[in-house]
Protein backbone atom coordinates (compact mmCIF):
# COMPACT_ATOMS: atom_id res chain seq x y z
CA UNK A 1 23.25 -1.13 -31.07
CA UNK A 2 21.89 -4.06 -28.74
CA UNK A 3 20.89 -2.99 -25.06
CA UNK A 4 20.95 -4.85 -21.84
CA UNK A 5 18.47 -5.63 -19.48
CA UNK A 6 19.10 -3.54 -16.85
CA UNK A 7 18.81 -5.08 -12.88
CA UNK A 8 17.32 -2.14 -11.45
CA UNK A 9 14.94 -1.57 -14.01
CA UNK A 10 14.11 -5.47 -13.63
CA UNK A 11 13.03 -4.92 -9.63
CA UNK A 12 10.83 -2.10 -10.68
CA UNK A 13 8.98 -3.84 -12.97
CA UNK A 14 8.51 -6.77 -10.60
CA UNK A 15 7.63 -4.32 -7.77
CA UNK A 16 5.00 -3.02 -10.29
CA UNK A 17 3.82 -6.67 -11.35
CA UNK A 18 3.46 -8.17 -7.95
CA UNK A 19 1.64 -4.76 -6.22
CA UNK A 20 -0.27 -3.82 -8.69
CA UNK A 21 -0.10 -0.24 -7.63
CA UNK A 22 2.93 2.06 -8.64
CA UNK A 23 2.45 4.05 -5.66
CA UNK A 24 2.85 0.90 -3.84
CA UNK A 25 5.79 -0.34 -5.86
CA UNK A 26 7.48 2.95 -5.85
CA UNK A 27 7.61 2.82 -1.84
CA UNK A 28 8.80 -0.72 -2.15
CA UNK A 29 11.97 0.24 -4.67
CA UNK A 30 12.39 3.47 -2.72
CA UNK A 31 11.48 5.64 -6.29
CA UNK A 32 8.81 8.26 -7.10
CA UNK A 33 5.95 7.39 -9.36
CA UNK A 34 7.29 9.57 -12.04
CA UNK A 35 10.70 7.91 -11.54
CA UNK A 36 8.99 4.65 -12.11
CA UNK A 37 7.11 5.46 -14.75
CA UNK A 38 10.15 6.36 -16.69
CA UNK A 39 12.11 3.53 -15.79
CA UNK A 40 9.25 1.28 -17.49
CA UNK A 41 9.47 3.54 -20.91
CA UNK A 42 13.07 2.97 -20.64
CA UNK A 43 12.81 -1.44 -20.16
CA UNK A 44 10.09 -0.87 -22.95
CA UNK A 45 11.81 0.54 -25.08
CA UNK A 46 14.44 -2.21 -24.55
CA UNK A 47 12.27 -5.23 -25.03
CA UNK A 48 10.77 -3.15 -28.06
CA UNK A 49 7.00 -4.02 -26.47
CA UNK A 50 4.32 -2.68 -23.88
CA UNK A 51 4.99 -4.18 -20.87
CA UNK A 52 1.75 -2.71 -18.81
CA UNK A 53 -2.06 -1.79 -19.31
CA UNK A 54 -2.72 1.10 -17.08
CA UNK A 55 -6.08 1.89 -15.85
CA UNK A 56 -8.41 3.49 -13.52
CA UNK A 57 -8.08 0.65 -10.57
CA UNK A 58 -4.07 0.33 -11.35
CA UNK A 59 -1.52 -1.19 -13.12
CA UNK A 60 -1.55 -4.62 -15.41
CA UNK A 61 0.69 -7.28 -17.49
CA UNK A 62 0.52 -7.34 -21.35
CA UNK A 63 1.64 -10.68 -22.71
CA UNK A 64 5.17 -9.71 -23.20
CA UNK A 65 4.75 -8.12 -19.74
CA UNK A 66 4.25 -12.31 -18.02
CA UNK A 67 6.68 -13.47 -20.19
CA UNK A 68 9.23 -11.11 -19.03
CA UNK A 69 8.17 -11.44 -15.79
CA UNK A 70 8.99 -14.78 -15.40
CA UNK A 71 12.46 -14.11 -16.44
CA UNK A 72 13.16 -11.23 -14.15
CA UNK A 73 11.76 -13.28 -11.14
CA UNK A 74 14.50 -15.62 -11.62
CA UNK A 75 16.99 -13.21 -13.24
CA UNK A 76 16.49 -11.15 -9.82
CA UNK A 77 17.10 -14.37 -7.54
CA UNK A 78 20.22 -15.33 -9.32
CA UNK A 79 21.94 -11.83 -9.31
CA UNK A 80 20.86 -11.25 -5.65
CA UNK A 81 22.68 -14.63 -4.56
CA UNK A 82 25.93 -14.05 -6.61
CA UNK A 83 25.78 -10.60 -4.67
CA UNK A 84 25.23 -12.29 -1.71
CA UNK A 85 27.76 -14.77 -1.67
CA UNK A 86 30.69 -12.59 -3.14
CA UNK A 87 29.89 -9.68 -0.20
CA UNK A 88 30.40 -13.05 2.16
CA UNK A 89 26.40 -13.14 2.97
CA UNK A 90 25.61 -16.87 2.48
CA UNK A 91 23.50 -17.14 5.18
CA UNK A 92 22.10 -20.33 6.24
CA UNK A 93 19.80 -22.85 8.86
CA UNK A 94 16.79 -22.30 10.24
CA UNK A 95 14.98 -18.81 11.67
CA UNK A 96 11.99 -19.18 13.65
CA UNK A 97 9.90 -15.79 13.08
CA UNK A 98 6.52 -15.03 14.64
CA UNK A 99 4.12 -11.57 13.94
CA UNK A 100 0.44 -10.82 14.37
CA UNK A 101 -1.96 -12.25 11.73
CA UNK A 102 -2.78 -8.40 10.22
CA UNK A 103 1.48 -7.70 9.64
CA UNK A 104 1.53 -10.52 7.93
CA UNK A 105 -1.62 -9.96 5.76
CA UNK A 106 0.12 -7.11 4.77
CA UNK A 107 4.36 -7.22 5.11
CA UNK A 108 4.81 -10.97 5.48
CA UNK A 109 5.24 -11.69 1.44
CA UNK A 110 7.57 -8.73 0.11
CA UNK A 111 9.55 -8.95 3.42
CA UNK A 112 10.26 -12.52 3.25
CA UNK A 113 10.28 -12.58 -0.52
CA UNK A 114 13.20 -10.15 -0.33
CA UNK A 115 15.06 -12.30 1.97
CA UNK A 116 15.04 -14.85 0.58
CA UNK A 117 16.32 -13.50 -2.52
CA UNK A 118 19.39 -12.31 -0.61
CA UNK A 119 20.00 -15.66 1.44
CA UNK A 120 18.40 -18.56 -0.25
CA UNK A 121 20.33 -21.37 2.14
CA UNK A 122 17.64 -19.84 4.95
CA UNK A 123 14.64 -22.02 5.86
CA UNK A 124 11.96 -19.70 7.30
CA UNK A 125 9.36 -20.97 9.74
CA UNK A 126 6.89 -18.56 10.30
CA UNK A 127 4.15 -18.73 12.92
CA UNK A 128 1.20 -15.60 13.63
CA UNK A 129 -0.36 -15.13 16.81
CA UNK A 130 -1.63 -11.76 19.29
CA UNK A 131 1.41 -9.64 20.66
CA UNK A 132 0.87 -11.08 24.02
CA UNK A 133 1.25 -14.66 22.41
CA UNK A 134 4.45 -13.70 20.69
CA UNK A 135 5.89 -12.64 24.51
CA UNK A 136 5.30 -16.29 25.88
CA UNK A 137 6.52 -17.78 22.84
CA UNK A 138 9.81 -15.85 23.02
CA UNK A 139 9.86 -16.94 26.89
CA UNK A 140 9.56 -20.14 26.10
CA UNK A 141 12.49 -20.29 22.93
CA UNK A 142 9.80 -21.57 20.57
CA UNK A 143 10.61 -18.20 18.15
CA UNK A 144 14.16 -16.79 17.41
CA UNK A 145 12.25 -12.68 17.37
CA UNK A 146 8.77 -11.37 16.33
CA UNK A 147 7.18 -8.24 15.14
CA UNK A 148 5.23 -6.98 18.06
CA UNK A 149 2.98 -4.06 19.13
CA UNK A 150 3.74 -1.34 21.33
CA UNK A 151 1.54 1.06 22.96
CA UNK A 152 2.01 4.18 20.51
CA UNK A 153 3.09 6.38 22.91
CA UNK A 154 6.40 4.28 22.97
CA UNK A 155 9.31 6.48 21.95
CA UNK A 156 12.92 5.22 21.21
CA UNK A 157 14.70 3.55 18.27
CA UNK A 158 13.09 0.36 18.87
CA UNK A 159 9.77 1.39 16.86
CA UNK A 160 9.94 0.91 13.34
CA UNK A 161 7.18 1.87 12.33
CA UNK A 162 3.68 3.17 14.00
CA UNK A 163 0.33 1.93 12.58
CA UNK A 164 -3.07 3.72 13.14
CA UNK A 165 -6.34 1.92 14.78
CA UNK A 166 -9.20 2.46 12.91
CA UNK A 167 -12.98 1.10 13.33
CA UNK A 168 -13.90 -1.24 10.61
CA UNK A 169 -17.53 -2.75 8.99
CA UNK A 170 -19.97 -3.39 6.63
CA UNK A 171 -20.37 -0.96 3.89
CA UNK A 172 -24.34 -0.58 4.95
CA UNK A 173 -23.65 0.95 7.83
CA UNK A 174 -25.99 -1.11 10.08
CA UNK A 175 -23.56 -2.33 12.57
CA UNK A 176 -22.43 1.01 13.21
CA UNK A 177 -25.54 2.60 14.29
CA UNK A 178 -26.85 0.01 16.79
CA UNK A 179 -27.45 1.20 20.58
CA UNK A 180 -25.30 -0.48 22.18
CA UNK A 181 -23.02 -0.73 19.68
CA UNK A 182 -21.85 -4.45 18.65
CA UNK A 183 -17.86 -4.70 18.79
CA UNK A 184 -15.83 -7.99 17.67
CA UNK A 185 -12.42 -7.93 18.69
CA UNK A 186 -9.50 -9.65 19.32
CA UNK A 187 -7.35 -11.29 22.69
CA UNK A 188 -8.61 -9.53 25.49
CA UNK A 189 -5.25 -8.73 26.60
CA UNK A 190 -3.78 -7.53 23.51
CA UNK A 191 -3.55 -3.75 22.51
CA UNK A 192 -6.56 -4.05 19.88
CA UNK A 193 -8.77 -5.37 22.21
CA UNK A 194 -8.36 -2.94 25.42
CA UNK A 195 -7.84 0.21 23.31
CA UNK A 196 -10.83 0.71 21.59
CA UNK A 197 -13.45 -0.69 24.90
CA UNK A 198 -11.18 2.38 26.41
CA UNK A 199 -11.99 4.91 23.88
CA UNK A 200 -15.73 4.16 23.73
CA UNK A 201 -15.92 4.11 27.66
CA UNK A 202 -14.51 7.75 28.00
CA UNK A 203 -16.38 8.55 24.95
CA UNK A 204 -19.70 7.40 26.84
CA UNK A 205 -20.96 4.95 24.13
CA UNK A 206 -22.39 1.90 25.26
CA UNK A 207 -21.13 -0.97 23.63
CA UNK A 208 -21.31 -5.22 23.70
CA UNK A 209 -19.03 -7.63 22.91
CA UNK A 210 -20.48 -9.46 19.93
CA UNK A 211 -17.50 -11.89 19.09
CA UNK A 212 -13.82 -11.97 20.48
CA UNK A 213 -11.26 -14.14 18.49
CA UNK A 214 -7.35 -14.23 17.76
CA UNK A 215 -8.39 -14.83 14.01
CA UNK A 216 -7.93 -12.10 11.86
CA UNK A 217 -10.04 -13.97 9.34
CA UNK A 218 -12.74 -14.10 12.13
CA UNK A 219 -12.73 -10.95 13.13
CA UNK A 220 -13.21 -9.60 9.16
CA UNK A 221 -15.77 -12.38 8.47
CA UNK A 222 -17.95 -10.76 11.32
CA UNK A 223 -17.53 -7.46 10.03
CA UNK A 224 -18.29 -8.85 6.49
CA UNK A 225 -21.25 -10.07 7.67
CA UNK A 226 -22.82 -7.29 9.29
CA UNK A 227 -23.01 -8.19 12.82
CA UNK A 228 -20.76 -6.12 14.71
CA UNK A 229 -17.68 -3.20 14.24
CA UNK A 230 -14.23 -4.49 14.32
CA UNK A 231 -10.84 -2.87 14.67
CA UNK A 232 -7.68 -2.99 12.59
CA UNK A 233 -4.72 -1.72 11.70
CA UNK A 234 -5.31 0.94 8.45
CA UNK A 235 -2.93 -1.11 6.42
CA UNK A 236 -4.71 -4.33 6.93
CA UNK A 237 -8.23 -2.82 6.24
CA UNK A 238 -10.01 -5.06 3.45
CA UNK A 239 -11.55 -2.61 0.00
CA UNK A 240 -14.53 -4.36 0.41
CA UNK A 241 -14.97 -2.93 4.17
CA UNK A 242 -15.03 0.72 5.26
CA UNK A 243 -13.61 3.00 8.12
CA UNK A 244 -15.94 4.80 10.65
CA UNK A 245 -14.66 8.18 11.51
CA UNK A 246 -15.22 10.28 14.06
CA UNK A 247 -18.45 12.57 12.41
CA UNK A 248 -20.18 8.94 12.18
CA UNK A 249 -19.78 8.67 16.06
CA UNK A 250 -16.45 6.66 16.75
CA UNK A 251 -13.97 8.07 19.09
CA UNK A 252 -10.31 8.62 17.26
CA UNK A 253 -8.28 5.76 18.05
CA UNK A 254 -4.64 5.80 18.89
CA UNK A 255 -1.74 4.22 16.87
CA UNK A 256 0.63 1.30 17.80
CA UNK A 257 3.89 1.15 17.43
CA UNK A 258 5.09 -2.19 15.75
CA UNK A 259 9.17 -2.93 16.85
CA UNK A 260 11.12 -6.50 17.06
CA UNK A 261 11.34 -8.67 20.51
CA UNK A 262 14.16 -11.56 20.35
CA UNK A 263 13.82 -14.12 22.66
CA UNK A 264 17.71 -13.81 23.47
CA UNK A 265 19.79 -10.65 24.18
CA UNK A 266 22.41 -12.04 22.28
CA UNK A 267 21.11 -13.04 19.05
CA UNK A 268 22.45 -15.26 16.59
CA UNK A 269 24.14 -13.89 13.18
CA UNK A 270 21.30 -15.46 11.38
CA UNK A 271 18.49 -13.37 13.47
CA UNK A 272 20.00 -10.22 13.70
CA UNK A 273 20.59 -9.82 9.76
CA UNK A 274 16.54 -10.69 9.67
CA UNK A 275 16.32 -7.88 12.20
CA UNK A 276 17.67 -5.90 9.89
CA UNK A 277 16.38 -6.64 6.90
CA UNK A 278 12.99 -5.86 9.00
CA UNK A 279 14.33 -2.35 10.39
CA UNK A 280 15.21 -1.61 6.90
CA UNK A 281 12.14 -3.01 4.52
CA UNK A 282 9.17 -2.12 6.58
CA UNK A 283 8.91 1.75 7.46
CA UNK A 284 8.08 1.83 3.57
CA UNK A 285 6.21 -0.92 3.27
């Protein structure tokens, strides 16, 4: 008896392909690992073939696995616009979205990935800059919304999702033990910047400011390099870097909230189904 590919099992498999990770892919699907894992012995027993190597640092393609792949990608696309445009969700024109440079690091490709999927007749324009950037850019109309910080003390239904600070640099260690300690960091008005000079003031450790940029790349090539501690958000944290913690001398930092600013209270049809597609996609991210 022939079998079918089945469209769920499809989107876990390219969950699996793209993250590498199936405790990353089960969050994006909205499975558990083991639930995965037997949804990939079910498509393999389908296509008849291994579809993954599994090993120590996570989760690989066999040869069968890319060739598959490239058929779900588009397999996935076309379903998700037939879907689309029956349910009356063609969607189309322009949408100007803006976010700091670490959310995008780390949401910007699955969350506009999945958009797009569901409303291909969209043309995103996406632009990263600070939180306090984001505000005059909304002022100004040159963005339709953007993913913002919040102080994480910020209650309400507005936050999505809350993301812990944490001090970041070299794996040696020599940064991190300097008197006074060398900080790079970035806008001096924005949350990552004024937060941690806070915490090392009440803390009572003396500190300089090594390097200050808007740059996310900037601010992890200084840390890469040795010269000075930077902060981050824990999802956007590099393997190649580590976190300080509080027995190596760093003051706990708080969390910041991360919620959507529009630059209009009434926002268009096109905006408000990004908002939420956000609201929905990223508290599992």
């Amino acid at each position: 008896m022939s079998q079918s590919l089945d469209i769920d099992l499809l989107r876990s498999f390219v969950a699996i392909a793209e993250t590498g990770v199936l405790g990353q892919a089960a969050l994006r699907v909205g499975r558990t690992q083991s639930a995965l894992s037997m949804q990939m012995q079910r498509l393999e027993g389908i296509v008849e073939q291994p579809l993954l190597h599994r090993t120590g640092r996570g989760v690989t393609l066999t040869a069968t696995g890319e060739r598959l792949l490239v058929r779900a990608v588009e397999l996935l696309r076309k379903h998700d616009e037939a879907l689309a445009e029956l349910r009356g969700e063609q969607l189309s024109g322009v949408l100007r979205f803006s976010c700091p440079d670490d959310y995008a690091v780390v949401f910007l490709p699955y969350l506009l990935q999945s958009f797009a999927s569901l409303h291909p007749r969209v043309q995103l324009e996406v632009m990263c800059a600070p939180t306090p950037r984001l505000h005059e850019l909304l002022a100004r109309h040159a963005v339709d919304l953007a993913l913002v910080s919040v102080a994480g003390d910020a209650a309400g239904d507005d936050v999505i999702r809350r993301e812990p600070l944490v001090w970041v640099a070299h794996r040696d260690g020599a940064a991190a033990s300097l008197d006074p300690l060398p900080l790079a960091l970035g806008a001096p008005d924005a949350l990552d910047h004024r937060l941690p000079r806070q915490a090392l003031e009440a803390a009572g450790r003396a500190y300089r400011l090594a390097y200050a940029s808007s740059s996310l790349s900037g601010l992890v090539g200084m840390a890469r390099s040795g010269q000075a501690v930077i902060v981050l958000t824990r999802t956007a944290v590099p393997d190649d870097l580590q976190i300080l913690t509080p027995d190596q001398g760093f003051p706990e930092l708080p969390s910041v909230g991360v919620t959507l600013a529009f630059d209009r209270e009434a926002p268009t049809a096109l905006t408000a189904a990004f908002a939420a597609h956000v609201r929905k996609f990223l508290p599992a991210a």
